[in-house]
N, C-alpha and C. Protein backbone atom coordinates (compact mmCIF):
# COMPACT_ATOMS: atom_id res chain seq x y z
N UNK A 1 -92.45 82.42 -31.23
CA UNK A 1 -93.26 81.40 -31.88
C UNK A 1 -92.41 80.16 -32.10
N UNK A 2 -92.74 78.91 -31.57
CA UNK A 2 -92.29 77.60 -31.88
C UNK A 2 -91.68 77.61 -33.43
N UNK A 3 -91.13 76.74 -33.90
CA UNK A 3 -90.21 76.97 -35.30
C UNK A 3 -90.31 75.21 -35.45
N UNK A 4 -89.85 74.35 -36.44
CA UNK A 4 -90.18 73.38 -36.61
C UNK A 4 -88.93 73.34 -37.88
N UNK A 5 -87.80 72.50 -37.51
CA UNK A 5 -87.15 72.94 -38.71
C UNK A 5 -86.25 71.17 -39.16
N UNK A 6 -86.53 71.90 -40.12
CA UNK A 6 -85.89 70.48 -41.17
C UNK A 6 -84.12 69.79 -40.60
N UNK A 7 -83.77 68.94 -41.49
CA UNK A 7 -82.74 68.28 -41.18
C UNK A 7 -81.50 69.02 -40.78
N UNK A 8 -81.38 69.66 -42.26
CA UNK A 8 -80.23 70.63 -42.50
C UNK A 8 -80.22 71.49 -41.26
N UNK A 9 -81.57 72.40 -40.67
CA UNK A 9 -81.03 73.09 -40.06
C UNK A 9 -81.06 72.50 -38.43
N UNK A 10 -81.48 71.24 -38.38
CA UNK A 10 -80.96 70.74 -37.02
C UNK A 10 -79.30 70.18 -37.16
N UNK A 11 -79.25 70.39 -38.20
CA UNK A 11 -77.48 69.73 -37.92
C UNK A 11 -76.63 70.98 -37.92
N UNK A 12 -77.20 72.60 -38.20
CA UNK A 12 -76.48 73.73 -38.12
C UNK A 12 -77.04 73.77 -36.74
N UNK A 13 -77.19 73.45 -36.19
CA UNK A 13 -78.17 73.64 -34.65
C UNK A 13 -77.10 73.12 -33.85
N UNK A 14 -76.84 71.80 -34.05
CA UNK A 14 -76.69 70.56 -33.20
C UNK A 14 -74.60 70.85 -33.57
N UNK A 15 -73.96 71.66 -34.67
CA UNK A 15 -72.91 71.74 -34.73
C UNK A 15 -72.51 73.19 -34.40
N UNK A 16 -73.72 73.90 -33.89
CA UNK A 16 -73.16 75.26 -33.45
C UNK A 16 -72.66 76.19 -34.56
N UNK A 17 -73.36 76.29 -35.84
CA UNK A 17 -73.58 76.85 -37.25
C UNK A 17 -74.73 77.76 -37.46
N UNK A 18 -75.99 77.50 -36.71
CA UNK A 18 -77.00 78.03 -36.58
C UNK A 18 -76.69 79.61 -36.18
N UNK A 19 -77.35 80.76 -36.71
CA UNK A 19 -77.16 82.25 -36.66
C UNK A 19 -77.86 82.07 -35.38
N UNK A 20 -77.80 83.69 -34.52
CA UNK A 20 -77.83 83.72 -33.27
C UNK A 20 -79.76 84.03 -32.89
N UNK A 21 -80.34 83.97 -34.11
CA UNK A 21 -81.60 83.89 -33.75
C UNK A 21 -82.27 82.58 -33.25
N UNK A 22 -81.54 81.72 -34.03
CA UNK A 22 -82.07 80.19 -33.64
C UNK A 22 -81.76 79.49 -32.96
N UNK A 23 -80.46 80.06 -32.65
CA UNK A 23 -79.71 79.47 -31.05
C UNK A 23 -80.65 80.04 -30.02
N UNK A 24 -80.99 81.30 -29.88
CA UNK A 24 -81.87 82.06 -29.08
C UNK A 24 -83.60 81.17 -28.81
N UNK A 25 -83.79 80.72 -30.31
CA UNK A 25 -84.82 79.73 -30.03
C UNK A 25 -84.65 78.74 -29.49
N UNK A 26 -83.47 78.21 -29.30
CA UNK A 26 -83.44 77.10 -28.80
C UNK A 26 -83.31 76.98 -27.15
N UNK A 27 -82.53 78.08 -26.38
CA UNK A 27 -82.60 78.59 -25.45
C UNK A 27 -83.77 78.86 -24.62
N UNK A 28 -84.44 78.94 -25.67
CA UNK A 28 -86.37 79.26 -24.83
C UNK A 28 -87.15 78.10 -25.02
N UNK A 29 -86.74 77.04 -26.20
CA UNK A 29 -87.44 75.98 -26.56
C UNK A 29 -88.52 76.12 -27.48
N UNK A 30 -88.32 76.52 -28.14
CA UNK A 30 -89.34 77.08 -29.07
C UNK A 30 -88.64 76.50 -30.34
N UNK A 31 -88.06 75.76 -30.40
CA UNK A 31 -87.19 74.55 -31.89
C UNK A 31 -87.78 73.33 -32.12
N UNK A 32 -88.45 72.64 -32.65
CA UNK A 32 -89.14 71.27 -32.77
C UNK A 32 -88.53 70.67 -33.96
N UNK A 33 -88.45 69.43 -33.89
CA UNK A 33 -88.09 68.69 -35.49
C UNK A 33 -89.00 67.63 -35.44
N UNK A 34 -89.20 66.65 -36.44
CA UNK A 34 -89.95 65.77 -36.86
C UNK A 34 -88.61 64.38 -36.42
N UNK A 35 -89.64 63.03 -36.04
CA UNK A 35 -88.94 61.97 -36.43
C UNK A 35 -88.24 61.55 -37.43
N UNK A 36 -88.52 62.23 -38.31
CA UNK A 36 -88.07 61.54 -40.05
C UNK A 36 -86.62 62.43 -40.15
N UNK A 37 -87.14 63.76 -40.01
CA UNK A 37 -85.80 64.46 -39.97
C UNK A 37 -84.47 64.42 -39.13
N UNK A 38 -85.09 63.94 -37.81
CA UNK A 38 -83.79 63.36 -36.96
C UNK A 38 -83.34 62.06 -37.74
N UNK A 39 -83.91 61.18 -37.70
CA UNK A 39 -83.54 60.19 -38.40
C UNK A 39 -82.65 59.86 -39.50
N UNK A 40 -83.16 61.20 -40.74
CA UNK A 40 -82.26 60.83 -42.07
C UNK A 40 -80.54 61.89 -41.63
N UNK A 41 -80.97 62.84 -40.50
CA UNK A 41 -79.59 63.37 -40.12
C UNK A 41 -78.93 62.51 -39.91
N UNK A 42 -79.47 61.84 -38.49
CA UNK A 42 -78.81 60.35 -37.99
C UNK A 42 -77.64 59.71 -38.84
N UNK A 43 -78.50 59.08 -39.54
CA UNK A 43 -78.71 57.85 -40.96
C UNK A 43 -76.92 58.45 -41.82
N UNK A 44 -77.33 59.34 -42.01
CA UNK A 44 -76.20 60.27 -43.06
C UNK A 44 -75.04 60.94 -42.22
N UNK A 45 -75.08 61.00 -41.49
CA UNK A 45 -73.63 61.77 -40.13
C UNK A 45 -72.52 59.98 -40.23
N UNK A 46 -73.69 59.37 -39.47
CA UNK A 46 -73.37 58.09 -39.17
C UNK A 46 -72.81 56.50 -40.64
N UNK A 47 -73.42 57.25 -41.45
CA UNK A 47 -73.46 56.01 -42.97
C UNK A 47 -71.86 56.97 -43.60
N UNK A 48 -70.71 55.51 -43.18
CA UNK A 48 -69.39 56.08 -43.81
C UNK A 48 -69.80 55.85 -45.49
N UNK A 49 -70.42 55.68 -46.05
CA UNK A 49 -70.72 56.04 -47.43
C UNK A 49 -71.04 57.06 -47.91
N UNK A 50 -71.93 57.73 -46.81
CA UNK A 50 -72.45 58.89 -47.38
C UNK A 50 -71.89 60.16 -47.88
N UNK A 51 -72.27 60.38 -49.29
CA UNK A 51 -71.83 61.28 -50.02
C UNK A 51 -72.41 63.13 -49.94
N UNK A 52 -73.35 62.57 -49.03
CA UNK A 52 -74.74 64.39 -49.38
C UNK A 52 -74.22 65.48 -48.49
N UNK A 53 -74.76 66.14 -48.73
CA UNK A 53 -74.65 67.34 -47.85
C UNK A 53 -74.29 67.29 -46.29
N UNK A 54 -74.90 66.57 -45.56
CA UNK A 54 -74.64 66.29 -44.17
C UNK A 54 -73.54 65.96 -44.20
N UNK A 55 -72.80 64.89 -44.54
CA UNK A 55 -71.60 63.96 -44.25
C UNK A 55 -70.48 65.51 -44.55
N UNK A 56 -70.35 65.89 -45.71
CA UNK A 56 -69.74 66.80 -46.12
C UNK A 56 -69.68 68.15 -45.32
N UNK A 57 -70.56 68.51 -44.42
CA UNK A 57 -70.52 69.65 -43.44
C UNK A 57 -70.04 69.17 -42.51
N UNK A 58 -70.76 67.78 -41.87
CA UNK A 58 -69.48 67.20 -40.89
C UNK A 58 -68.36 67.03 -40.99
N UNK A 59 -67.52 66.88 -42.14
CA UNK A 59 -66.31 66.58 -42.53
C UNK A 59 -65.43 67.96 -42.29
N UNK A 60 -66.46 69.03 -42.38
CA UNK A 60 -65.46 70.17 -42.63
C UNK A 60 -65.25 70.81 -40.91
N UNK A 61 -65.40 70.08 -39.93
CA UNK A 61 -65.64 70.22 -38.78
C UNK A 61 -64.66 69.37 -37.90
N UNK A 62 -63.96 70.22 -36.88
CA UNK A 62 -62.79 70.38 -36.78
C UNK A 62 -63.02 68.67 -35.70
N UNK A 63 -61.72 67.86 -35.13
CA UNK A 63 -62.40 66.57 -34.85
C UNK A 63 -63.19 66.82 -33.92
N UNK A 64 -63.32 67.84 -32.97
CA UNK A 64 -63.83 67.91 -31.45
C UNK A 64 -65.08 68.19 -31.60
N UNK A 65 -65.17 69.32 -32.79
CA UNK A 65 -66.56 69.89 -32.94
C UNK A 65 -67.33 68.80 -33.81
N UNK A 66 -66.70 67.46 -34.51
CA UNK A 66 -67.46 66.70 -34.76
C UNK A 66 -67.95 65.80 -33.81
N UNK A 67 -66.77 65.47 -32.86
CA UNK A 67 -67.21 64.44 -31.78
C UNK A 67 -68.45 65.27 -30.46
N UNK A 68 -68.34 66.51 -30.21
CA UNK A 68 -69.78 67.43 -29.83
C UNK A 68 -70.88 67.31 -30.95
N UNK A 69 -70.93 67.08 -32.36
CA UNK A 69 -72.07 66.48 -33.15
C UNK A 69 -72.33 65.26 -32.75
N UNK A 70 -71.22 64.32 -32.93
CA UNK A 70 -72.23 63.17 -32.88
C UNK A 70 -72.88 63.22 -31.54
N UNK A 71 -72.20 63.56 -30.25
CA UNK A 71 -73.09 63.62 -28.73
C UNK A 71 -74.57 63.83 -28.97
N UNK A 72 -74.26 65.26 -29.74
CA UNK A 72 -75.38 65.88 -29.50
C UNK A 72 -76.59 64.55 -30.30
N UNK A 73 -75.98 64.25 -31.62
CA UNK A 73 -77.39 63.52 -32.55
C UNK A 73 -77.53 62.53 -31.47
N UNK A 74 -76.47 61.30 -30.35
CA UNK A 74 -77.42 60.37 -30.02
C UNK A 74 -78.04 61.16 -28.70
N UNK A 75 -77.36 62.08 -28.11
CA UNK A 75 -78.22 63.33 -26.87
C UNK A 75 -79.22 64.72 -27.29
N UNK A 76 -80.00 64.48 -28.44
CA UNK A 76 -80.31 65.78 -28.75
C UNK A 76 -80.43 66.81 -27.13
N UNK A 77 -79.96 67.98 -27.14
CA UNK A 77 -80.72 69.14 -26.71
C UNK A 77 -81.78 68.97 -25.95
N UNK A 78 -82.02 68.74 -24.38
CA UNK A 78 -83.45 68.46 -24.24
C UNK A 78 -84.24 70.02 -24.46
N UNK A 79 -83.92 70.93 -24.83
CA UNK A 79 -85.10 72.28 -25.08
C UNK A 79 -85.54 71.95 -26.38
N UNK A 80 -84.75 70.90 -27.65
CA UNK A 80 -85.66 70.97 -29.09
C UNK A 80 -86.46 69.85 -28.41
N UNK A 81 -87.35 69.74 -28.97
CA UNK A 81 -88.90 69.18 -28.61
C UNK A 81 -88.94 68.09 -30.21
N UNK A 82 -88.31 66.58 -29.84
CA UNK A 82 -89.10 65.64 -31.17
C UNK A 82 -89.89 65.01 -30.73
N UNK A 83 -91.28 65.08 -31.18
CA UNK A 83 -92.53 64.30 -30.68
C UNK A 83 -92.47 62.73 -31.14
N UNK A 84 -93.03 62.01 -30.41
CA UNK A 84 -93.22 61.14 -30.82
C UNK A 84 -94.42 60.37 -31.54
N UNK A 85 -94.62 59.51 -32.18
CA UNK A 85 -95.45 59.12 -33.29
C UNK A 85 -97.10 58.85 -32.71
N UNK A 86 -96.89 58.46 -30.93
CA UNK A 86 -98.33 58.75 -30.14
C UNK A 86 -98.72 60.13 -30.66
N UNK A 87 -97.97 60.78 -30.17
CA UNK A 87 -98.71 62.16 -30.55
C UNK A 87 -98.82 62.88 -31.90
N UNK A 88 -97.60 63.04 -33.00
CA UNK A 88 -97.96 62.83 -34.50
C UNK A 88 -99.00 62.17 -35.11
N UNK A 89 -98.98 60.74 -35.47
CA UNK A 89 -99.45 59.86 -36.15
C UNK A 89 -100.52 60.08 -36.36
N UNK A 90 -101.77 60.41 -35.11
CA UNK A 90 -103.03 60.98 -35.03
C UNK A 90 -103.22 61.93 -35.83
N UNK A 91 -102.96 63.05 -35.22
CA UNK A 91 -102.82 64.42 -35.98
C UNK A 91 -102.16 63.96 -37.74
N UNK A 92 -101.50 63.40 -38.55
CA UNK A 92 -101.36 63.11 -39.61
C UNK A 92 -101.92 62.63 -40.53
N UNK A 93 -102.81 62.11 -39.96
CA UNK A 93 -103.77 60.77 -39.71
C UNK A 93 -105.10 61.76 -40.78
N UNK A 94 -105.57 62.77 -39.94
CA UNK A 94 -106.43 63.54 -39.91
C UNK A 94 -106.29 64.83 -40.78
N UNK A 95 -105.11 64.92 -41.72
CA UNK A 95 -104.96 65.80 -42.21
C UNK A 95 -105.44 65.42 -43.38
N UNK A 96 -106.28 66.49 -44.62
CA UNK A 96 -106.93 66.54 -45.52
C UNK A 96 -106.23 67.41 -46.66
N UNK A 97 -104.94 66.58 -47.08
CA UNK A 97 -104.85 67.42 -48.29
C UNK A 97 -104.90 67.16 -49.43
N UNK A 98 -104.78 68.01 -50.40
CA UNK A 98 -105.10 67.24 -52.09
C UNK A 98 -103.75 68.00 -52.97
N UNK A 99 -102.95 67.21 -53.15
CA UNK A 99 -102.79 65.88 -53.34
C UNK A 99 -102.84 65.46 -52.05
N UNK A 100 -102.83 64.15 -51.59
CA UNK A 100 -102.24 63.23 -50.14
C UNK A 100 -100.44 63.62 -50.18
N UNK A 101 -100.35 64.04 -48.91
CA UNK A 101 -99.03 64.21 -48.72
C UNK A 101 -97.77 62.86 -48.74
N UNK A 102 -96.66 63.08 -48.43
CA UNK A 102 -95.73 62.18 -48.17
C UNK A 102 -95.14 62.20 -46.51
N UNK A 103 -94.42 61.59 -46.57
CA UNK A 103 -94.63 61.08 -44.83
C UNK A 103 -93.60 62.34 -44.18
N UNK A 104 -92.73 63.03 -45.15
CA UNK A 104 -92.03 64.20 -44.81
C UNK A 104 -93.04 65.48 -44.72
N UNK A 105 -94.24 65.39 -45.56
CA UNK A 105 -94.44 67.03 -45.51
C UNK A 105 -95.34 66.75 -44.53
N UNK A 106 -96.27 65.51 -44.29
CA UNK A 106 -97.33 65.27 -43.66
C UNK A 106 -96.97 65.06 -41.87
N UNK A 107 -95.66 64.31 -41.80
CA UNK A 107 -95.09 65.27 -40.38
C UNK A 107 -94.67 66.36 -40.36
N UNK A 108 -93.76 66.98 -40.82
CA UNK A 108 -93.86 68.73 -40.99
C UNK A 108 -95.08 68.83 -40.70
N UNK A 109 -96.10 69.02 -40.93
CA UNK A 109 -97.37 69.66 -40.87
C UNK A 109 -97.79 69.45 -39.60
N UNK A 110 -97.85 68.10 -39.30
CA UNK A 110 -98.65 67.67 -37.96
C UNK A 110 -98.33 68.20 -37.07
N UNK A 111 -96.21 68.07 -36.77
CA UNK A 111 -95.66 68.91 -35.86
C UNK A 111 -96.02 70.51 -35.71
N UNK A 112 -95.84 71.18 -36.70
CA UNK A 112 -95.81 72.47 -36.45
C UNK A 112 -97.58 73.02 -35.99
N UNK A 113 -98.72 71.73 -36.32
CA UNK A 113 -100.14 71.90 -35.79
C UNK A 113 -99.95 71.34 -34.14
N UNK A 114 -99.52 70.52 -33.72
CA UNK A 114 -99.35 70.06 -32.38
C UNK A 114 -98.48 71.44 -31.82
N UNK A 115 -96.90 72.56 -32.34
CA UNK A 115 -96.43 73.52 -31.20
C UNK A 115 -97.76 74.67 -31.74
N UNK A 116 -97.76 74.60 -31.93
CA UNK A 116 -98.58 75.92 -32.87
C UNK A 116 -97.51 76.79 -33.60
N UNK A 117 -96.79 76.21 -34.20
CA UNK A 117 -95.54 77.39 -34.40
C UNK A 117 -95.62 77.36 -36.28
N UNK A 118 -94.54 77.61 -36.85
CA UNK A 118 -94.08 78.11 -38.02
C UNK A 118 -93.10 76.63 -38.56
N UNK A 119 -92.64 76.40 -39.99
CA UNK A 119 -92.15 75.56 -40.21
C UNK A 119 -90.82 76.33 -41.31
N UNK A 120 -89.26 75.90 -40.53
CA UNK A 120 -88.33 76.77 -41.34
C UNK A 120 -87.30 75.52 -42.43
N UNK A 121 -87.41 75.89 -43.37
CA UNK A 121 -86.64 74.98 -44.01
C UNK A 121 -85.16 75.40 -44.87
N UNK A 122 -84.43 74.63 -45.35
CA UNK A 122 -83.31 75.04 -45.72
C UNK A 122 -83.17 74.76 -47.48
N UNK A 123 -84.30 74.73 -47.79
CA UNK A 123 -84.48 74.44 -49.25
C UNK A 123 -85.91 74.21 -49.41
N UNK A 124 -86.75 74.68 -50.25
CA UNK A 124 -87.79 75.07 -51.00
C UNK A 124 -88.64 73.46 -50.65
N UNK A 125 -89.81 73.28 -50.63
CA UNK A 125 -90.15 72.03 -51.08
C UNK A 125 -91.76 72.50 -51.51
N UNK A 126 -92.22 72.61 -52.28
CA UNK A 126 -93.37 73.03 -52.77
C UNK A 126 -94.83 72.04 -52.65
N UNK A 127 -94.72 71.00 -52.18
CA UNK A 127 -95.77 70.26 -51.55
C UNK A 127 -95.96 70.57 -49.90
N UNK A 128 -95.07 71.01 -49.27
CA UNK A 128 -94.80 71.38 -48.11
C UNK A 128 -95.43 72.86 -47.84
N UNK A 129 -95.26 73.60 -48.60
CA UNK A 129 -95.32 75.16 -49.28
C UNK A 129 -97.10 74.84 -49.60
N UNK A 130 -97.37 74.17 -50.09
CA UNK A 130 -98.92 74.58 -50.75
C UNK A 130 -99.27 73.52 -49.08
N UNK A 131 -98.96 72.67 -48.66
CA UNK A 131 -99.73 72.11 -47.49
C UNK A 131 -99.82 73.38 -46.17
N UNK A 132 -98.60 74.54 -46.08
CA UNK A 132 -98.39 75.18 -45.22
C UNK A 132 -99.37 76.32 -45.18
N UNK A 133 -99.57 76.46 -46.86
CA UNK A 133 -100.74 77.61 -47.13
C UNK A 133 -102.01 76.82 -46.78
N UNK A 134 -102.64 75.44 -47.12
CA UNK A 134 -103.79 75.26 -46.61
C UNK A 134 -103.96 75.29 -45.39
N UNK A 135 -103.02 74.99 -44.19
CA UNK A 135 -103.23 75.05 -43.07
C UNK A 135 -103.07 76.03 -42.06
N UNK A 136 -102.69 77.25 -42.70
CA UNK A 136 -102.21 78.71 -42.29
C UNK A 136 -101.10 78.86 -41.23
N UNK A 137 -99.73 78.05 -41.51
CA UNK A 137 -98.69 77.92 -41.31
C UNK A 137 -97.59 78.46 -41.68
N UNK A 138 -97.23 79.22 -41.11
CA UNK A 138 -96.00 80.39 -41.66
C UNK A 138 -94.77 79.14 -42.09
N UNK A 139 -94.36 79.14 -42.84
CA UNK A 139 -93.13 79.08 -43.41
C UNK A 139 -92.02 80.20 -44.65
N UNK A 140 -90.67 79.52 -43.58
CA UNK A 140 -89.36 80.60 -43.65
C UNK A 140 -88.81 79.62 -44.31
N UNK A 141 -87.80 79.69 -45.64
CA UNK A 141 -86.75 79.12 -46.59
C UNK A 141 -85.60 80.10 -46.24
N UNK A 142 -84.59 79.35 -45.68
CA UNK A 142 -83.42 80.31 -45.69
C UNK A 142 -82.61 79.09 -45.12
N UNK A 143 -81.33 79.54 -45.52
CA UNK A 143 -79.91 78.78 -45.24
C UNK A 143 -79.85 78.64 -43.87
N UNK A 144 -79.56 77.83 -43.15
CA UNK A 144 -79.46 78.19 -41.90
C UNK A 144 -78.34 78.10 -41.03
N UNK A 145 -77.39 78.36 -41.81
CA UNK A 145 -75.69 78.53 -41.53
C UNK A 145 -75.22 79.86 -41.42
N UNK A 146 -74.79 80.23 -40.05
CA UNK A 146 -73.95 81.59 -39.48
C UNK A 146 -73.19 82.23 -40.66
């Protein structure tokens, strides 16, 4: 089943951190991310200010295996699948939830309705969580570091 996974775990993906199930997904192509989430990886690998979580996992990464990160963020992987906003935007467009989502859970959603797959995240988000239950979308919370 297609998988659809947040920032965090495209940067355990993209630095070769990812456990051997999701490497395996990625191998078949069955990994999708959202624009927003490539983006704020991007944004934070790349911003010498940055203090969060990303910058700090890159840091702990030896120089080679950082300079194979950055490749990979401006070469993603062609087997992960990021759609673009032709094909999102619509589908987002059209989604009916209450509350109205935010532009993170409301792509999460769209994507994982465009593979037909599941949405895995690396931390809880509970607007995401009640949008996943209205739309009968499996979502997985788990770390996604080997």
């Amino acid at each position: 089943m297609p998988q659809v996974v947040d920032d965090l775990t495209f940067l355990a993906i993209l630095s070769n951190n990812a456990g051997p199930p999701l490497l395996s997904a990625v191998e078949s192509g069955d990994v999708w991310t959202t624009g927003t989430w490539y983006y704020r990886l991007h944004r934070a690998i790349n911003d010498p200010k940055s203090t969060g979580i990303f910058s700090r996992m890159a840091a702990e990464l030896s120089s080679e295996r950082r300079s194979e990160l950055m490749h990979a963020l401006n070469d993603p992987p062609a087997q992960i699948t990021i759609p673009g906003p032709r094909l999102v935007v619509p589908v987002m467009g059209a989604l009916r939830l209450d509350p109205r989502p935010n532009l993170l859970t409301a792509e999460a959603v769209a994507v994982a309705l465009l593979c037909g797959g599941g949405i895995r995240l690396a931390t809880a988000s509970p607007p995401l969580a009640q949008a996943c239950e209205t739309y009968g979308i499996p979502l997985v919370i788990e770390a996604p570091i080997a």
